[in-house]
C-alpha atoms as a PDB file:
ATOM      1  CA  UNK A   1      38.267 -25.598  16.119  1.00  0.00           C
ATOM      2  CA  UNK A   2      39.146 -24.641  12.496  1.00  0.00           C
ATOM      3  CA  UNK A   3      40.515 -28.529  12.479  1.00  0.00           C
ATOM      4  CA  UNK A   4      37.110 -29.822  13.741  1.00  0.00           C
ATOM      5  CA  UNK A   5      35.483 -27.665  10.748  1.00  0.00           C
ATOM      6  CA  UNK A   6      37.841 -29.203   8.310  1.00  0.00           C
ATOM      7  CA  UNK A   7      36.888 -32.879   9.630  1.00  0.00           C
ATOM      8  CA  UNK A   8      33.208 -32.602  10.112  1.00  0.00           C
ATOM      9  CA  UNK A   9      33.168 -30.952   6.002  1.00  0.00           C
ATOM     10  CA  UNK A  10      35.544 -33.768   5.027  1.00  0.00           C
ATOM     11  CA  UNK A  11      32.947 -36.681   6.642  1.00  0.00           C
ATOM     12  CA  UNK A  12      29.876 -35.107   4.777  1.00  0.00           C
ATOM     13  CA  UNK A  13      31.242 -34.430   1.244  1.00  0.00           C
ATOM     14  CA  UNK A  14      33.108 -38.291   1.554  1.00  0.00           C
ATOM     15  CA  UNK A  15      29.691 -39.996   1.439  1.00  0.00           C
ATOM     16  CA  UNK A  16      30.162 -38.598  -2.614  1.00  0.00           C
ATOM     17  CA  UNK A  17      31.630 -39.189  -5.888  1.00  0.00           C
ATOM     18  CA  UNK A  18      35.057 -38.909  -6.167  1.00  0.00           C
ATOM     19  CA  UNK A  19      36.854 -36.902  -8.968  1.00  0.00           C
ATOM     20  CA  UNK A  20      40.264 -36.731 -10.642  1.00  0.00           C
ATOM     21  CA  UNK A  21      41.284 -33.700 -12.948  1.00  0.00           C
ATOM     22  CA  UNK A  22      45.088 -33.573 -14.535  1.00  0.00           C
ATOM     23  CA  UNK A  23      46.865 -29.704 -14.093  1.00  0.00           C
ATOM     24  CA  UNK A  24      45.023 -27.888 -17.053  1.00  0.00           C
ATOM     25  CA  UNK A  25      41.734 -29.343 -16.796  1.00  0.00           C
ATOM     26  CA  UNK A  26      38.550 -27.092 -16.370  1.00  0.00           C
ATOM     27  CA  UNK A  27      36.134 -28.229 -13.410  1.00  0.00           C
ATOM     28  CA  UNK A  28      33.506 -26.138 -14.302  1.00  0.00           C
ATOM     29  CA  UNK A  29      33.129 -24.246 -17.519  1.00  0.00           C
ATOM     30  CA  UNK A  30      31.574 -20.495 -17.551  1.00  0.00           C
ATOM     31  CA  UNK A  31      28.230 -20.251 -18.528  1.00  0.00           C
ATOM     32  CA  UNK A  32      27.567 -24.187 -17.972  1.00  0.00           C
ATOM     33  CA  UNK A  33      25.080 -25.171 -15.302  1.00  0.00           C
ATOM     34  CA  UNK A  34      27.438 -26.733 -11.893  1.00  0.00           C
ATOM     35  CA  UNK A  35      27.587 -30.640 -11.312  1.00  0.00           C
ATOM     36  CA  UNK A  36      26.757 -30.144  -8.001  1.00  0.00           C
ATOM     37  CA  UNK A  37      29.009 -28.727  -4.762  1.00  0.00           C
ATOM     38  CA  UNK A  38      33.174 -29.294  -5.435  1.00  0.00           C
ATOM     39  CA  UNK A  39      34.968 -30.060  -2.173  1.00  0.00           C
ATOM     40  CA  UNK A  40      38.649 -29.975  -3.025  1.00  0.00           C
ATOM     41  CA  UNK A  41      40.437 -32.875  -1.283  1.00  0.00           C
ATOM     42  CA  UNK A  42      43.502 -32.433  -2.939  1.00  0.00           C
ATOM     43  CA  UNK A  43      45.471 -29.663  -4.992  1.00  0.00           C
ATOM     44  CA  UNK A  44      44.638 -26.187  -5.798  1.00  0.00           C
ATOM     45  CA  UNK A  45      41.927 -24.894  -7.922  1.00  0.00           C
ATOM     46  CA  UNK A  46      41.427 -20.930  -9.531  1.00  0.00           C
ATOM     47  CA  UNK A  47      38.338 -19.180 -10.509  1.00  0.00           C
ATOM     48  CA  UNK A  48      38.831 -17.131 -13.975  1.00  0.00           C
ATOM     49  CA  UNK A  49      37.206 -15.123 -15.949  1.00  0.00           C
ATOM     50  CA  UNK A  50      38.295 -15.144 -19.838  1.00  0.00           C
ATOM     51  CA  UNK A  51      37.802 -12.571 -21.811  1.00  0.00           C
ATOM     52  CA  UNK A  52      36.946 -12.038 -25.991  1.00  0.00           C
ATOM     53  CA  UNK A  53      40.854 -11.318 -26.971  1.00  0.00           C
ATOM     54  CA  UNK A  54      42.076 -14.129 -24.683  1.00  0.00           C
ATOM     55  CA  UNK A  55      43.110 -12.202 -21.509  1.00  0.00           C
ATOM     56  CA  UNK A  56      42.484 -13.835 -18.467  1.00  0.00           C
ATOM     57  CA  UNK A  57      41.819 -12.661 -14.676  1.00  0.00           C
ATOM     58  CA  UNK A  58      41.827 -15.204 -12.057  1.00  0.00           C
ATOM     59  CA  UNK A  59      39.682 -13.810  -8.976  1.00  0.00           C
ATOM     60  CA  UNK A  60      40.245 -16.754  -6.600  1.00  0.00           C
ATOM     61  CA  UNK A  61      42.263 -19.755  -5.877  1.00  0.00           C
ATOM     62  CA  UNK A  62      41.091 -22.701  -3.848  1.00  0.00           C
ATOM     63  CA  UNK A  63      43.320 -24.785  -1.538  1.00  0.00           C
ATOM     64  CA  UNK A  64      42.206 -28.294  -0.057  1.00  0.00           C
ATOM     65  CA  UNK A  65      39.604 -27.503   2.425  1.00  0.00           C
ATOM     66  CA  UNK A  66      37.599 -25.304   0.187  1.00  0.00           C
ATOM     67  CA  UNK A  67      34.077 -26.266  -1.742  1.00  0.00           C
ATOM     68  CA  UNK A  68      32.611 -24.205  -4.741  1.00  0.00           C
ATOM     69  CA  UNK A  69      30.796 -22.644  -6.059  1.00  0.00           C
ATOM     70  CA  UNK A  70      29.083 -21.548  -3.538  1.00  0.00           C
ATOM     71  CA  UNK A  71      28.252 -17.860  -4.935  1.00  0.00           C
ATOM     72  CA  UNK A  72      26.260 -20.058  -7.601  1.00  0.00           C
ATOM     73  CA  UNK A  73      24.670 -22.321  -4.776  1.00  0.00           C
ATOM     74  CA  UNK A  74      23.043 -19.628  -2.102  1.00  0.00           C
ATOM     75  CA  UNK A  75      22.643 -16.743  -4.925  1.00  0.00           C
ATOM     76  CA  UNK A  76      21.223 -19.045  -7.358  1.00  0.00           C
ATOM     77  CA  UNK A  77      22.551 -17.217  -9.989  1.00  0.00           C
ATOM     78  CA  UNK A  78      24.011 -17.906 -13.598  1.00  0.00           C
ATOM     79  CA  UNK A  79      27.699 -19.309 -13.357  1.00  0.00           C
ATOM     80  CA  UNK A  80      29.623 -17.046 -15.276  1.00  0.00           C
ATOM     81  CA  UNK A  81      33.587 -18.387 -13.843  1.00  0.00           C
ATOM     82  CA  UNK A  82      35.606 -20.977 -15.005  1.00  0.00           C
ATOM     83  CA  UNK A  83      36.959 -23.602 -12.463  1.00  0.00           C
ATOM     84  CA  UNK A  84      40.450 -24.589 -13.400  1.00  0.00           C
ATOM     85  CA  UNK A  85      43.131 -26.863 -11.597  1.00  0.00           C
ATOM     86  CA  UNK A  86      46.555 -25.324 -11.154  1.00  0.00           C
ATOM     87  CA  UNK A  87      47.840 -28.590 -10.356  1.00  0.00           C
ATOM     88  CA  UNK A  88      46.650 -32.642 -10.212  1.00  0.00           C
ATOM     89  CA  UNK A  89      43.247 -32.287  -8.147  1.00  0.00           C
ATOM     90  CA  UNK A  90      41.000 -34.512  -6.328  1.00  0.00           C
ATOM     91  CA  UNK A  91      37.567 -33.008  -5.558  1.00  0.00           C
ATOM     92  CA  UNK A  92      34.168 -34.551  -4.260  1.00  0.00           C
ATOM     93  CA  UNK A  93      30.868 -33.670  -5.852  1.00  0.00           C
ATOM     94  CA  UNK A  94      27.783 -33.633  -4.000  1.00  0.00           C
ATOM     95  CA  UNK A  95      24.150 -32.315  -4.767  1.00  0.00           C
ATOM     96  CA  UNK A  96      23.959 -28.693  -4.585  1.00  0.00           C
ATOM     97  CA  UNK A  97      20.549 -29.619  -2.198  1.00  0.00           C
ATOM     98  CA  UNK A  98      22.121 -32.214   0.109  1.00  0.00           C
ATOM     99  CA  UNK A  99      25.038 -29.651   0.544  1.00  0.00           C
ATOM    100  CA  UNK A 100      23.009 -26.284   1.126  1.00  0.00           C
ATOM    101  CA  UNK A 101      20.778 -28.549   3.639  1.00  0.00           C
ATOM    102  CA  UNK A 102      24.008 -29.779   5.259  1.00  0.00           C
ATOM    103  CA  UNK A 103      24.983 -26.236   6.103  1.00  0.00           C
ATOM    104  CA  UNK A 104      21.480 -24.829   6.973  1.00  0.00           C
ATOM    105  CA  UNK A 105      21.201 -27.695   9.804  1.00  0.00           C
ATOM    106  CA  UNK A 106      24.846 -26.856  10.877  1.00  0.00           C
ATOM    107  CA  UNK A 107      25.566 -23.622  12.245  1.00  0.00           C
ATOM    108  CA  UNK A 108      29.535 -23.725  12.745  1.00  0.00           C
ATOM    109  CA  UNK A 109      29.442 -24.788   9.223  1.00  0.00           C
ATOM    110  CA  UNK A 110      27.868 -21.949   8.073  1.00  0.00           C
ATOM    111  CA  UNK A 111      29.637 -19.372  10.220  1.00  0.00           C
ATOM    112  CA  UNK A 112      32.782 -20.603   8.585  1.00  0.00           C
ATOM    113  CA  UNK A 113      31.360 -20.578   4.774  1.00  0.00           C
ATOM    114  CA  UNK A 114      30.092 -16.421   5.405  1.00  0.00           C
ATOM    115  CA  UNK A 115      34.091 -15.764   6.750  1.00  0.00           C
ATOM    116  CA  UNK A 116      35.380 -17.744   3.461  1.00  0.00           C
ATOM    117  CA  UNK A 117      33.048 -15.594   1.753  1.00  0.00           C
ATOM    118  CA  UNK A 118      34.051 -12.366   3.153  1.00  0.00           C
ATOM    119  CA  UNK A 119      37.839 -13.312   3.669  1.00  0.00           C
ATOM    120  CA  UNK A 120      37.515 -13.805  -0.514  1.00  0.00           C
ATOM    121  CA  UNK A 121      35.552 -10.768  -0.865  1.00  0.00           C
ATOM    122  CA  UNK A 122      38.207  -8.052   0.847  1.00  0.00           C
ATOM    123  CA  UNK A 123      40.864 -10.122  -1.798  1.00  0.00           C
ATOM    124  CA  UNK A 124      38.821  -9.285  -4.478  1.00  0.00           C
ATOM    125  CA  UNK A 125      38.297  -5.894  -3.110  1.00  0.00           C
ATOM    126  CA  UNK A 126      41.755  -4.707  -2.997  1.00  0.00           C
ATOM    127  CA  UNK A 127      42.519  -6.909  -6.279  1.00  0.00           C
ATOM    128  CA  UNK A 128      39.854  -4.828  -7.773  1.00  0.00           C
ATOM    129  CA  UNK A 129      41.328  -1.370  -6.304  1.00  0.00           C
ATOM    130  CA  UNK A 130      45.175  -2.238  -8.068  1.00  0.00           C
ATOM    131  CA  UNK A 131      43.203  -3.078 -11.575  1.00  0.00           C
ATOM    132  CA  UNK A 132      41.785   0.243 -11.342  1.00  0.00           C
ATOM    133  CA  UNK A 133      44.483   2.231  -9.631  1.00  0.00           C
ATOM    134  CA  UNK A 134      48.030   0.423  -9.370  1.00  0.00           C
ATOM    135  CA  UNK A 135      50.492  -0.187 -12.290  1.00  0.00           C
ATOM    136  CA  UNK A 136      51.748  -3.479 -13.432  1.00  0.00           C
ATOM    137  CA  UNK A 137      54.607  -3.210 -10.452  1.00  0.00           C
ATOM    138  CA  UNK A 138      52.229  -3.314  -7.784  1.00  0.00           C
ATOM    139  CA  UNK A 139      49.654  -5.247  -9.071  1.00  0.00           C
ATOM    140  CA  UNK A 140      52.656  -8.140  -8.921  1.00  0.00           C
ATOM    141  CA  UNK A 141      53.869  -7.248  -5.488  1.00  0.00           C
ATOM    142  CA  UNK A 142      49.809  -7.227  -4.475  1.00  0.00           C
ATOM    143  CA  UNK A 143      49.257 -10.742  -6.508  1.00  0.00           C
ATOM    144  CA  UNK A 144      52.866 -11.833  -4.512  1.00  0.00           C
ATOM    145  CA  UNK A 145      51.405 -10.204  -1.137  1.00  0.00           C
ATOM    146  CA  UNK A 146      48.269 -11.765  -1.066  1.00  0.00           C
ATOM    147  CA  UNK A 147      49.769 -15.064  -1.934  1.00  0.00           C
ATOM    148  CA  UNK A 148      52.313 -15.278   0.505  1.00  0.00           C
ATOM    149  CA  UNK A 149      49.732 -14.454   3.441  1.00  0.00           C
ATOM    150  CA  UNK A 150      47.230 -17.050   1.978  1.00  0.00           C
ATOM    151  CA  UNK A 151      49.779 -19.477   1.702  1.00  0.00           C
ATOM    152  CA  UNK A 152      52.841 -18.704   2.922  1.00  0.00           C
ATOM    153  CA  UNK A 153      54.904 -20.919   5.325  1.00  0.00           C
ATOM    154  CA  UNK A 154      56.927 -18.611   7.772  1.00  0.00           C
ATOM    155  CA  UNK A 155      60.552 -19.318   8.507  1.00  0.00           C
ATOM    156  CA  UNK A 156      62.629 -18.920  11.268  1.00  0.00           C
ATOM    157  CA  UNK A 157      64.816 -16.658   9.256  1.00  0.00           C
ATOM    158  CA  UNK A 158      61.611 -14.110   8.646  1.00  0.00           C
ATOM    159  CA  UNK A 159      60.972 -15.971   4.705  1.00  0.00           C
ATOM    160  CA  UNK A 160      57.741 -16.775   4.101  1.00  0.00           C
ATOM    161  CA  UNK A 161      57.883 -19.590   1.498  1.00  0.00           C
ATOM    162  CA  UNK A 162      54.261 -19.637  -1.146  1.00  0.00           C
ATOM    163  CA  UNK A 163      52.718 -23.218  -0.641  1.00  0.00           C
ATOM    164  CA  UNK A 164      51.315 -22.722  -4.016  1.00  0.00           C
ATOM    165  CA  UNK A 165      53.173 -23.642  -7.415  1.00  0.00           C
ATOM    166  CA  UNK A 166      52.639 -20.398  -9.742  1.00  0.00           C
ATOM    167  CA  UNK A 167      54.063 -19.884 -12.982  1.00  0.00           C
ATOM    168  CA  UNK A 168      54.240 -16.337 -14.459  1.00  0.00           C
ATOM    169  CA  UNK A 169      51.381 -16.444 -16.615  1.00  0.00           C
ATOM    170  CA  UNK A 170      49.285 -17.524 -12.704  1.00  0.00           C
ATOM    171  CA  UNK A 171      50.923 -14.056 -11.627  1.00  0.00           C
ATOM    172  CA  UNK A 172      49.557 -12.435 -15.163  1.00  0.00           C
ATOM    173  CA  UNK A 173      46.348 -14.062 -14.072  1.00  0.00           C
ATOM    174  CA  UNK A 174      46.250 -12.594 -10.546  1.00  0.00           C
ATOM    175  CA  UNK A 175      47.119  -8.929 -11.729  1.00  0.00           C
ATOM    176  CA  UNK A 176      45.307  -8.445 -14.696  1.00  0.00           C
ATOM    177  CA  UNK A 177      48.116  -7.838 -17.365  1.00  0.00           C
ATOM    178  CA  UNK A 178      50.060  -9.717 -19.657  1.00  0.00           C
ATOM    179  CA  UNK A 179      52.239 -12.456 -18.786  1.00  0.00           C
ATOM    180  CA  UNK A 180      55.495 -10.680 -20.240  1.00  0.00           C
ATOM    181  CA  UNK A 181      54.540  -7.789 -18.285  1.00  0.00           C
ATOM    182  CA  UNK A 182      54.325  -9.805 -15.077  1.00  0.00           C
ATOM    183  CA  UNK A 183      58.003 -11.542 -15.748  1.00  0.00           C
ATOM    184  CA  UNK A 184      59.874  -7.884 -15.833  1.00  0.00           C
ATOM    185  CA  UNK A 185      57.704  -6.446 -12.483  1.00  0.00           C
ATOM    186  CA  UNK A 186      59.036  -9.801 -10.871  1.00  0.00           C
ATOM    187  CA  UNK A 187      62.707  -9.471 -12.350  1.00  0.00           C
ATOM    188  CA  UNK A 188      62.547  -5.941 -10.594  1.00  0.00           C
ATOM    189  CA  UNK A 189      60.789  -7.300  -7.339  1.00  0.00           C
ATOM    190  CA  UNK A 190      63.719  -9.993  -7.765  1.00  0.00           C
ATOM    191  CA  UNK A 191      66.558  -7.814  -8.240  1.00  0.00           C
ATOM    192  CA  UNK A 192      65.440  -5.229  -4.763  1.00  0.00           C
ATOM    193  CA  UNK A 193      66.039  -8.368  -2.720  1.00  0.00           C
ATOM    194  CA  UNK A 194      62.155  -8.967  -2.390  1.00  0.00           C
ATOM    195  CA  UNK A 195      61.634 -12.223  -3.071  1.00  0.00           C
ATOM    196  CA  UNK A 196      63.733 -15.018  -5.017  1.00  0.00           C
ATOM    197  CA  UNK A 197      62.282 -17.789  -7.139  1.00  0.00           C
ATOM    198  CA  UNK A 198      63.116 -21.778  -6.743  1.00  0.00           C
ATOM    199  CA  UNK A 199      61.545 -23.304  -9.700  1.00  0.00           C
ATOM    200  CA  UNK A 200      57.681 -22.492  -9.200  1.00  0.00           C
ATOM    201  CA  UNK A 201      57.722 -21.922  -5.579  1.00  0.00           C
ATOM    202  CA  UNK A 202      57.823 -18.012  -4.786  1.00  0.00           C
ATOM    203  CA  UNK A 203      59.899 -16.649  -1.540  1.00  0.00           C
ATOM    204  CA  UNK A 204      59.097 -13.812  -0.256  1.00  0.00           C
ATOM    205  CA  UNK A 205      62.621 -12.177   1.978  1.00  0.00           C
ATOM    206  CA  UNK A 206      61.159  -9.441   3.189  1.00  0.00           C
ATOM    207  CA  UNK A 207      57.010  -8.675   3.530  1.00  0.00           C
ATOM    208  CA  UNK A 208      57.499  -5.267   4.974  1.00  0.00           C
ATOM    209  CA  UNK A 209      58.827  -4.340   1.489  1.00  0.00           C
ATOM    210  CA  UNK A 210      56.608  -5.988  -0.446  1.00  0.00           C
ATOM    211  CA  UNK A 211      54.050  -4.756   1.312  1.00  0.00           C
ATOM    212  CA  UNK A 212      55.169  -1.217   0.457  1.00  0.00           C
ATOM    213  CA  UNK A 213      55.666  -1.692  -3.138  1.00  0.00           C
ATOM    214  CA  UNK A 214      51.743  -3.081  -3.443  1.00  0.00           C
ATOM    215  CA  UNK A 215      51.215   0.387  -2.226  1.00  0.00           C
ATOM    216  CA  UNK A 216      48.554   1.966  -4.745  1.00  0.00           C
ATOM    217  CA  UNK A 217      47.760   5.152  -3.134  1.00  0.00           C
ATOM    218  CA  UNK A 218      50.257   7.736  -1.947  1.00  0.00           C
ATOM    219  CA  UNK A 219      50.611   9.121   1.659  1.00  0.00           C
ATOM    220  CA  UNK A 220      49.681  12.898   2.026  1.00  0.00           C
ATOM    221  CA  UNK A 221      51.577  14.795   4.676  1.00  0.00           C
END
């Protein structure tokens, strides 16, 4: 089903222009008015928010499949995000009108967009609850947790490899703190056994664990 989704998005947005960004590039700027609808073909894609003193929280991340921004597109409100690619991206653009008519005149279509929109709501929910709440040690295993579920490939062996290149400042990002910050909680999660690191790919050896150490709240007996 989810694969007849994928196809039936992939036929509409391909009648569109087709776009190229380099890792880096912003494909959407806060406070600008949207191109139109993103559909992202290839590559991975986050949605920040920047603040005055350079700090940055990322509150989403887009894998192929996904199109954005649709929070800007049925709220018709002010886009206040940026839209940066993580890594070489393809996307296809289409009018904000042809797309919102698109899912209005296809049911399954927009079943699927309210679950991506609550799916990313309870992430930014619990995101939201470490910022508040959980030091910089969970906020890393939660950014790690989160990840590894969203994207994770499961091993044989129990592993669950992230599909998703991150650097340490992407981690930063996720967590809300600094980026030097981010590289100790990881040298800790690192040295428990957790997870291990091969180059920019993150692999989680134990989710149980991890899972316990994005713990922000303490049981009562």
């Amino acid at each position: 089903m989810e694969n007849l989704l994928n196809q039936k998005l992939l036929g509409f947005f391909l009648k569109y222009k087709k776009v190229s960004y380099r890792k880096g590039e912003y494909v959407i700027q806060a406070e600008e008015e949207p191109a139109g609808i993103f559909y992202l073909k290839k590559g991975f894609v986050k949605m920040n928010s920047i603040f005055e003193n350079g700090s940055e929280l990322t509150l989403n991340i887009f894998k192929p499949g996904s199109f954005f921004p649709m929070t800007w597109a049925l709220g018709e409100t002010k886009n206040t995000y940026f839209y940066q690619a993580m890594t070489d991206t393809q996307v296809l653009k289409a009018p904000k009108e042809k797309v919102l008519e698109f899912v209005k005149n296809n049911i399954d279509i927009f079943y699927d967009l309210v679950k991506r929109i609550l799916v990313g709501f309870d992430g930014l929910l619990l995101s939201t609850q470490h910022l508040l709440y959980g030091n910089s040690e969970s906020r890393v295993a939660s950014a790690i947790l989160i990840g590894a579920k969203r994207f994770g490939k499961v091993y044989k062996n129990g592993n669950v490899e992230i599909k998703l290149p991150l650097t340490h400042q992407d981690i930063a990002g996720l967590a809300g703190i600094t980026r030097e910050t981010a590289t100790l909680a990881l040298k800790k999660l690192r040295k428990k056994g957790i997870i291990t690191q091969q180059v920019r790919k993150f692999i989680v050896k134990d989710m149980d664990e991890l899972e316990k150490e994005s713990f922000i709240f303490e049981s009562k007996p």
